[in-house]
PDB file of N, CA and C in Angstrom:
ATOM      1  N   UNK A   1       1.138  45.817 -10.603  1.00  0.00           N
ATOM      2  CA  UNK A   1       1.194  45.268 -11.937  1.00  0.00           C
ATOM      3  C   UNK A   1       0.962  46.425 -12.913  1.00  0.00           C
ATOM      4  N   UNK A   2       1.875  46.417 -13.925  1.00  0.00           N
ATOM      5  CA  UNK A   2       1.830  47.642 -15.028  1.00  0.00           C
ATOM      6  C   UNK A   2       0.295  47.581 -15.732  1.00  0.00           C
ATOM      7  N   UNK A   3       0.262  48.148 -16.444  1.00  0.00           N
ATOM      8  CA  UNK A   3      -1.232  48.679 -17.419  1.00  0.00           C
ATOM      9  C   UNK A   3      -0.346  47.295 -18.713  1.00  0.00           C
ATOM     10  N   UNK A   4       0.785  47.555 -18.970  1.00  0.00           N
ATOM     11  CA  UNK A   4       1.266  46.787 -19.846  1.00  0.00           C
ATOM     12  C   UNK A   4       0.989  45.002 -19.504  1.00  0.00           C
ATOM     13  N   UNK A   5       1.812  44.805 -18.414  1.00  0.00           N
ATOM     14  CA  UNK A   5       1.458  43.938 -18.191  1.00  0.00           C
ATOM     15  C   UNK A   5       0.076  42.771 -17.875  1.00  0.00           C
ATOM     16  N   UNK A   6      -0.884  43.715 -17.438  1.00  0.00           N
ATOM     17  CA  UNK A   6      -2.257  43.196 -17.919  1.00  0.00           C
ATOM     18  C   UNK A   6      -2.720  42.700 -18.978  1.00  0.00           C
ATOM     19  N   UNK A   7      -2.321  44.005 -20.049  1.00  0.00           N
ATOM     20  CA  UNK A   7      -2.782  43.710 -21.369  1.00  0.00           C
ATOM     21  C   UNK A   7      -2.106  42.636 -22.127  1.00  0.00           C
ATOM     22  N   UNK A   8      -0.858  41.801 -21.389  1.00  0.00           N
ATOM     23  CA  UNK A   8      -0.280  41.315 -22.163  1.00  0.00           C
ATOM     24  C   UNK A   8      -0.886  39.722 -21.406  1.00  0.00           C
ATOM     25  N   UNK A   9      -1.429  39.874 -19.958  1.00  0.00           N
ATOM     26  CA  UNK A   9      -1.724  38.282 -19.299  1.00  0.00           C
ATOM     27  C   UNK A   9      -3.581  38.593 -20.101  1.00  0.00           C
ATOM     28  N   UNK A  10      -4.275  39.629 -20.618  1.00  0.00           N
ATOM     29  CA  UNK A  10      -5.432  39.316 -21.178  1.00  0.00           C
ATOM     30  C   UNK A  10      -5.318  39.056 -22.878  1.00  0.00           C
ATOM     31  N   UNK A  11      -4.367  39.355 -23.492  1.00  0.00           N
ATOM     32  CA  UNK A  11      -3.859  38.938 -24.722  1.00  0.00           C
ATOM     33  C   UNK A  11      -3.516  37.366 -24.820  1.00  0.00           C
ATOM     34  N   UNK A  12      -2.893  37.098 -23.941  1.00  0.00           N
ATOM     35  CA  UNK A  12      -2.703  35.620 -23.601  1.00  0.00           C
ATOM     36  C   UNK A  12      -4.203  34.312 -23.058  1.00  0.00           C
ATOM     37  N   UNK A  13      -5.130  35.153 -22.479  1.00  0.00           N
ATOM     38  CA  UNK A  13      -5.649  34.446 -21.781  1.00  0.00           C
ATOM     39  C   UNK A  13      -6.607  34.465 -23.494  1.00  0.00           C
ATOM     40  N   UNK A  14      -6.642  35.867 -24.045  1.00  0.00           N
ATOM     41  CA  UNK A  14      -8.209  35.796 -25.214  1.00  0.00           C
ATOM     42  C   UNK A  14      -7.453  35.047 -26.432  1.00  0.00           C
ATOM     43  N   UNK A  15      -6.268  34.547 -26.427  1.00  0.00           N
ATOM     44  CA  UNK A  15      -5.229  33.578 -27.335  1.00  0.00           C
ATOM     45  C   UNK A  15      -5.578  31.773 -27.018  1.00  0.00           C
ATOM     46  N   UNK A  16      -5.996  31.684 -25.787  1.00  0.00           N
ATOM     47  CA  UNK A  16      -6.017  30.372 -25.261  1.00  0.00           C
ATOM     48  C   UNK A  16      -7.492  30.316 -25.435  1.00  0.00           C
ATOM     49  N   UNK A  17      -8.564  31.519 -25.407  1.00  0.00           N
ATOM     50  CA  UNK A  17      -9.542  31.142 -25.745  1.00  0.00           C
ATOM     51  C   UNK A  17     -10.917  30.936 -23.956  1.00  0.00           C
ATOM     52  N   UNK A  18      -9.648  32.087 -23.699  1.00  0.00           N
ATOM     53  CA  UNK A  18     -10.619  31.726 -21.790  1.00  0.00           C
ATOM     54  C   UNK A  18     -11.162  32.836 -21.566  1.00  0.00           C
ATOM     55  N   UNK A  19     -11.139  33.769 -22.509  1.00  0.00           N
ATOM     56  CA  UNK A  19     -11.781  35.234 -22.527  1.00  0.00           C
ATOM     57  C   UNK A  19     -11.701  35.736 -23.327  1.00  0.00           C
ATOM     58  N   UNK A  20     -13.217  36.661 -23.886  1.00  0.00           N
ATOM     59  CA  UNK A  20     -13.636  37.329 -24.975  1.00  0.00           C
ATOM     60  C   UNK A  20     -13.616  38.997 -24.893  1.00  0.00           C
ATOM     61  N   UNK A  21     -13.182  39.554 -25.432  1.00  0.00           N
ATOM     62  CA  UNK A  21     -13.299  40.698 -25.732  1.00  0.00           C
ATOM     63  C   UNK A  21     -14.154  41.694 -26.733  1.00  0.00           C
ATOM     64  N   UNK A  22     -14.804  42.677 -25.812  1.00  0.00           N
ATOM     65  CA  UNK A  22     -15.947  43.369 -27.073  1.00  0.00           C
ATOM     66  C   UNK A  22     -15.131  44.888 -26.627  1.00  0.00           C
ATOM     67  N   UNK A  23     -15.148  45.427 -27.979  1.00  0.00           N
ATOM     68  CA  UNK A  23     -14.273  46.985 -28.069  1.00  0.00           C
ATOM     69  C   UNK A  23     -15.814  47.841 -27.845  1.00  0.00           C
ATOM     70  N   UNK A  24     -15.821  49.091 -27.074  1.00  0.00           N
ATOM     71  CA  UNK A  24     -16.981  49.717 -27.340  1.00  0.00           C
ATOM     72  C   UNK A  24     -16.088  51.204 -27.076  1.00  0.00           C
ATOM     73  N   UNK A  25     -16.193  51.952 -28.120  1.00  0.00           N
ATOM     74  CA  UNK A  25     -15.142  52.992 -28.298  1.00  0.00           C
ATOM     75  C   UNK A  25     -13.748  53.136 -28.059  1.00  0.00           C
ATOM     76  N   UNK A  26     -13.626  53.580 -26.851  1.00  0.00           N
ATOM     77  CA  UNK A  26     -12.337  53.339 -26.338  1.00  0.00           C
ATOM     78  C   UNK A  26     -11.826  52.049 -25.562  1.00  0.00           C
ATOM     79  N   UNK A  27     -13.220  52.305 -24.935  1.00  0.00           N
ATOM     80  CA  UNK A  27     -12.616  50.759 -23.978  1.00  0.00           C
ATOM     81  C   UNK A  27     -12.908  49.378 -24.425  1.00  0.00           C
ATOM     82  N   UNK A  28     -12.456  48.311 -23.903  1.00  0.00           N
ATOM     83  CA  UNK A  28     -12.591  47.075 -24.192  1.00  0.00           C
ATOM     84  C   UNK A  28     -12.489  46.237 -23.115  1.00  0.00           C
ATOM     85  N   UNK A  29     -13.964  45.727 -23.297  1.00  0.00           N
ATOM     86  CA  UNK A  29     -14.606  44.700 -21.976  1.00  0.00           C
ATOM     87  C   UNK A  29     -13.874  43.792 -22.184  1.00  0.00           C
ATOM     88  N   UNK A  30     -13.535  42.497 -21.295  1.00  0.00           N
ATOM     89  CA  UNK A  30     -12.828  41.304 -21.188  1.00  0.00           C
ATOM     90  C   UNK A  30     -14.092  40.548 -20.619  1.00  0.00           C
ATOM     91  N   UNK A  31     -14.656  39.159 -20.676  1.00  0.00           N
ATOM     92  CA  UNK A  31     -15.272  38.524 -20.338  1.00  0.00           C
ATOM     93  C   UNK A  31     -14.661  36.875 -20.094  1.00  0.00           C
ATOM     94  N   UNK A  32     -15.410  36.542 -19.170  1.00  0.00           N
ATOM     95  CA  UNK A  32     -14.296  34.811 -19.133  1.00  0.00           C
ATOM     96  C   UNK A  32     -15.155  33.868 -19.808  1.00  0.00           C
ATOM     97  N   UNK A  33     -14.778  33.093 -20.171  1.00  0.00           N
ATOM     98  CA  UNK A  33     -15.359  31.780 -21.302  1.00  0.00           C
ATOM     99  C   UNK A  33     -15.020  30.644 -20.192  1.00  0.00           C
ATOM    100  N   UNK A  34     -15.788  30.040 -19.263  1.00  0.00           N
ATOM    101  CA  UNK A  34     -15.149  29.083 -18.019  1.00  0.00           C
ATOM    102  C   UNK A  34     -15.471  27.536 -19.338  1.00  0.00           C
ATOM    103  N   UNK A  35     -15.910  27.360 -20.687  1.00  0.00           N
ATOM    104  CA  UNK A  35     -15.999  26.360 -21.125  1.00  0.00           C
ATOM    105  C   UNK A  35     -15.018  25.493 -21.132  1.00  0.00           C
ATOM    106  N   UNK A  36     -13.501  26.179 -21.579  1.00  0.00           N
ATOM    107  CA  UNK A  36     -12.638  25.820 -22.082  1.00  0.00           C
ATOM    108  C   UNK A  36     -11.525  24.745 -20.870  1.00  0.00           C
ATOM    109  N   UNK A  37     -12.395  25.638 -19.736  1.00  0.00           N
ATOM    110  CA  UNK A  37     -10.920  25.013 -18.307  1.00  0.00           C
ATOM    111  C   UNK A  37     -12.103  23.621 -18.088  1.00  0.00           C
ATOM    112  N   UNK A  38     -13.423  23.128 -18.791  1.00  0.00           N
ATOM    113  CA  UNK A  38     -14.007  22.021 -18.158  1.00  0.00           C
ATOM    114  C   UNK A  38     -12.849  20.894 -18.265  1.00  0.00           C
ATOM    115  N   UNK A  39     -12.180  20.602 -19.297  1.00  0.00           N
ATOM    116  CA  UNK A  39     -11.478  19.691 -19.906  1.00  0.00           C
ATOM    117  C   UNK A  39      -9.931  19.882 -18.771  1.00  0.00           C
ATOM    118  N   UNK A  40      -9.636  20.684 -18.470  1.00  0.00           N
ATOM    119  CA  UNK A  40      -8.447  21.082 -17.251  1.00  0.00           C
ATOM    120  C   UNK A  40      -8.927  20.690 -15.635  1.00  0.00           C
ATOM    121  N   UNK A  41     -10.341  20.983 -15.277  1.00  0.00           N
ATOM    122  CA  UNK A  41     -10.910  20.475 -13.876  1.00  0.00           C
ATOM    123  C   UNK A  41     -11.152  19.095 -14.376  1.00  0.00           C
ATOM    124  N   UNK A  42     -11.735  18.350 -15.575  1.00  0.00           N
ATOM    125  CA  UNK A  42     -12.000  16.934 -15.066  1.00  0.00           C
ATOM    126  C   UNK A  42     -10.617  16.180 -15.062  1.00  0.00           C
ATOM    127  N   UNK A  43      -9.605  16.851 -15.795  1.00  0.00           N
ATOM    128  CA  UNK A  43      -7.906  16.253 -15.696  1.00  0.00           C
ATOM    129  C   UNK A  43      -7.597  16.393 -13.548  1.00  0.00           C
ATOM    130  N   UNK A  44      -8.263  17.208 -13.507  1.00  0.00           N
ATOM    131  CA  UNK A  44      -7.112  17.869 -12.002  1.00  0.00           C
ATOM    132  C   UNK A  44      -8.465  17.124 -11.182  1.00  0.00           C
ATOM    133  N   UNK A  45      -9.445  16.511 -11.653  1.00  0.00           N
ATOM    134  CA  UNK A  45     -10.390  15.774 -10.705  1.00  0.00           C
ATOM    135  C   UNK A  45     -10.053  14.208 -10.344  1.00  0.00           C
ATOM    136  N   UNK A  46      -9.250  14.059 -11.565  1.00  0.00           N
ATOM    137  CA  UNK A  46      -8.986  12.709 -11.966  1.00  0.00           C
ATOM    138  C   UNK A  46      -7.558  12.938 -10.893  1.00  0.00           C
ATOM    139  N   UNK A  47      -6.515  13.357 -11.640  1.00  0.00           N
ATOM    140  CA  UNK A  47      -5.504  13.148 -10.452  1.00  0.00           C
ATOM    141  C   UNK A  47      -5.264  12.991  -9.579  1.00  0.00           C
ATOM    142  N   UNK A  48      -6.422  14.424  -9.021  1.00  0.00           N
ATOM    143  CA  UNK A  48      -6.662  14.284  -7.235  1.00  0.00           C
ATOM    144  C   UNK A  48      -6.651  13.261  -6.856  1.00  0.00           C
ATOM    145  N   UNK A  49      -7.923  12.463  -7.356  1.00  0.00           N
ATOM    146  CA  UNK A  49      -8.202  11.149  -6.685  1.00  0.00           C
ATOM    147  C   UNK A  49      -7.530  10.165  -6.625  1.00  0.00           C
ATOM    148  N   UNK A  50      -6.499   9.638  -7.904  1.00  0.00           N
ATOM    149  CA  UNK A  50      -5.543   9.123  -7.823  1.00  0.00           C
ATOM    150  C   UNK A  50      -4.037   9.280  -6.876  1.00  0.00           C
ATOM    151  N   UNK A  51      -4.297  10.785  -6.766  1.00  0.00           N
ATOM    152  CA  UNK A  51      -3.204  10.870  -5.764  1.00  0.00           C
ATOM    153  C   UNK A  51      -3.438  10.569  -4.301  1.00  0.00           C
ATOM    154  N   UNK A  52      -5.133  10.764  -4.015  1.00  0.00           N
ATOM    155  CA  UNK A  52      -5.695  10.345  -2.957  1.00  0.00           C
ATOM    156  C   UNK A  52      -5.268   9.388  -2.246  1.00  0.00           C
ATOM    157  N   UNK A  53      -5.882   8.300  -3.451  1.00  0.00           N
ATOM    158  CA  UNK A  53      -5.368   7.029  -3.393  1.00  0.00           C
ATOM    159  C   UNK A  53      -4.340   6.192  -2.871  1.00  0.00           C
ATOM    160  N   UNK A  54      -3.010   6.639  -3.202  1.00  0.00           N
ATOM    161  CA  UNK A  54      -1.915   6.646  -3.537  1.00  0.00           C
ATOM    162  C   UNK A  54      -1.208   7.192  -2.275  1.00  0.00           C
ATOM    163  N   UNK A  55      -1.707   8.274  -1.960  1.00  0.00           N
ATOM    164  CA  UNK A  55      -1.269   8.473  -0.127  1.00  0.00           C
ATOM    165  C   UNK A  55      -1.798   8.065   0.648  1.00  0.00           C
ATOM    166  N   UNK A  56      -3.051   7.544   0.568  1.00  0.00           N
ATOM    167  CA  UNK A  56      -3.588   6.725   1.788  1.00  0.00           C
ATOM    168  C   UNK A  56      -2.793   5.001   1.631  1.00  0.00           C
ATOM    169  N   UNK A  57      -2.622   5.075   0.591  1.00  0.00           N
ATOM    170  CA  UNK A  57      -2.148   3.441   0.345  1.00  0.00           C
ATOM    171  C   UNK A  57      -0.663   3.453   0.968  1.00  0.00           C
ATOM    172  N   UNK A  58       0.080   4.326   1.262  1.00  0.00           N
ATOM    173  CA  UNK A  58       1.341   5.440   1.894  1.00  0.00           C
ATOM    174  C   UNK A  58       1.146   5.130   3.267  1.00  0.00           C
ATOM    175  N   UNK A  59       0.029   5.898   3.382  1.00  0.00           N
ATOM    176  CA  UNK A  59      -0.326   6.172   4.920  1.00  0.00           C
ATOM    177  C   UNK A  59      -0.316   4.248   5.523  1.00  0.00           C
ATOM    178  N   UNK A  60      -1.071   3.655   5.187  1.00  0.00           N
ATOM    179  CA  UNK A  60      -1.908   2.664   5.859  1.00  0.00           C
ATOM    180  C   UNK A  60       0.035   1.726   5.775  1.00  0.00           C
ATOM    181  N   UNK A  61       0.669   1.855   4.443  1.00  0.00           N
ATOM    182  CA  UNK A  61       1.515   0.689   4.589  1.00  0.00           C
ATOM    183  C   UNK A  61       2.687   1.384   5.757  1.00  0.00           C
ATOM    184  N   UNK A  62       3.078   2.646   6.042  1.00  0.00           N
ATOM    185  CA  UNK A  62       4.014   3.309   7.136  1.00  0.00           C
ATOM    186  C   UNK A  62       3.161   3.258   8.601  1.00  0.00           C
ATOM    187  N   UNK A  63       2.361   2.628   8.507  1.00  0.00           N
ATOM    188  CA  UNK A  63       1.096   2.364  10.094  1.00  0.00           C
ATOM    189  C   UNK A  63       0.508   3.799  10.166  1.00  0.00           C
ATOM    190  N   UNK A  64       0.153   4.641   9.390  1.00  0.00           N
ATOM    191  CA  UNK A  64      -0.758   5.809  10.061  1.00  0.00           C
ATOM    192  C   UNK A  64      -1.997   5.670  10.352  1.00  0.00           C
ATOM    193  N   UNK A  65      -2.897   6.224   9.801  1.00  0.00           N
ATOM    194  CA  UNK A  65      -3.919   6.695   9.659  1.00  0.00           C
ATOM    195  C   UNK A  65      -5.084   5.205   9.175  1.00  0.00           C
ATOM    196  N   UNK A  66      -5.964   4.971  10.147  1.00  0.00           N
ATOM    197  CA  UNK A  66      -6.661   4.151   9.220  1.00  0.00           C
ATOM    198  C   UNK A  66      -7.807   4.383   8.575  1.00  0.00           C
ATOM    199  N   UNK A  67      -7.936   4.398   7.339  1.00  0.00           N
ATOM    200  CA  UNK A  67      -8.651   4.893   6.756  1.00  0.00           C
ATOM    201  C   UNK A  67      -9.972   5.031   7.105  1.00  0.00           C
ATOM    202  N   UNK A  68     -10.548   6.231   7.080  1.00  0.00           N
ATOM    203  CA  UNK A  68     -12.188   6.473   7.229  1.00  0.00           C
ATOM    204  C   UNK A  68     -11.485   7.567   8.485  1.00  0.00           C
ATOM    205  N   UNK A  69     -10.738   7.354   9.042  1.00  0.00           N
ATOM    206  CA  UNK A  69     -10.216   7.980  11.094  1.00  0.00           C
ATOM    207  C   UNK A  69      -9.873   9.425  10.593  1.00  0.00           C
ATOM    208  N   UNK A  70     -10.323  10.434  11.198  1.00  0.00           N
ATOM    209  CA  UNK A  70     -10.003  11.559  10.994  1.00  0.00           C
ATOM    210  C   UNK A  70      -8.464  11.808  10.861  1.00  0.00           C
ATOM    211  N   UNK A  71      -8.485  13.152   9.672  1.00  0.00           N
ATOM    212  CA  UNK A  71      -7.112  13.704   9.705  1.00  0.00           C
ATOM    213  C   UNK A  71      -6.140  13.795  11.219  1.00  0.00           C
ATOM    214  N   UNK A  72      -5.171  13.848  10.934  1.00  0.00           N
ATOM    215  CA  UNK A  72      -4.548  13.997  12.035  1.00  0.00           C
ATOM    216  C   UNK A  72      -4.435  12.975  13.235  1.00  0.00           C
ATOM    217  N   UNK A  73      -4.983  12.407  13.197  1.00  0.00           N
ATOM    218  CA  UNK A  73      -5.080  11.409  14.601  1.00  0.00           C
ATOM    219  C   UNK A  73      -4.515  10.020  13.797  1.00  0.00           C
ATOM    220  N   UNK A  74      -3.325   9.507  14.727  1.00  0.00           N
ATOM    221  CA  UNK A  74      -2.709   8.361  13.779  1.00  0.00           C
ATOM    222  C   UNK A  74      -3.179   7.090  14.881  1.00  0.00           C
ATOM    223  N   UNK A  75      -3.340   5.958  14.419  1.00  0.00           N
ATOM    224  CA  UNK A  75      -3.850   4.705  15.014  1.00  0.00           C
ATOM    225  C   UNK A  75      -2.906   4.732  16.227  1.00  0.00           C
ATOM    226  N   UNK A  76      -3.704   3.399  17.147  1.00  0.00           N
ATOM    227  CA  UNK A  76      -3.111   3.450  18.609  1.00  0.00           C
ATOM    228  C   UNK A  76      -1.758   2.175  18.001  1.00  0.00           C
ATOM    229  N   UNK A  77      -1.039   2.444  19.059  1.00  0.00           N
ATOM    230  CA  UNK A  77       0.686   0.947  18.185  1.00  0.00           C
ATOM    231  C   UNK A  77       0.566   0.372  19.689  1.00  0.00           C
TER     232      UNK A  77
END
């Protein structure tokens, strides 16, 4: 990855607000702000589970898996 290209995915990231920057002469620290992604993990917490859902309800109506039964092992027919 170029020197350019860095500066242009940490320009982007301190634009969205997911990292701060302090200049101290020449150089310039980058720091991460994890506040901003809380609102992005409780979205992708929520889905999960819904998608959870949603394939086991998959699973159970095509005869697999009955729920609680470990991965991989499909019911006896």
């Amino acid at each position: 990855m170029t020197r350019q290209a860095v500066a242009k995915h940490l320009s982007a990231l301190r634009a969205a607000g997911l990292v701060e920057a302090e200049r101290n002469g020449r150089e310039v620290r980058y720091r991460l702000t994890p506040e901003p992604l809380g609102g992005a993990l409780a979205w992708l917490v929520t889905v999960g589970a819904q998608w959870d859902e949603r394939l086991e309800r998959l699973r159970r109506h095509l005869g697999g898996n009955r729920p609680g039964s470990p991965p991989g092992r499909s019911s006896p027919r």
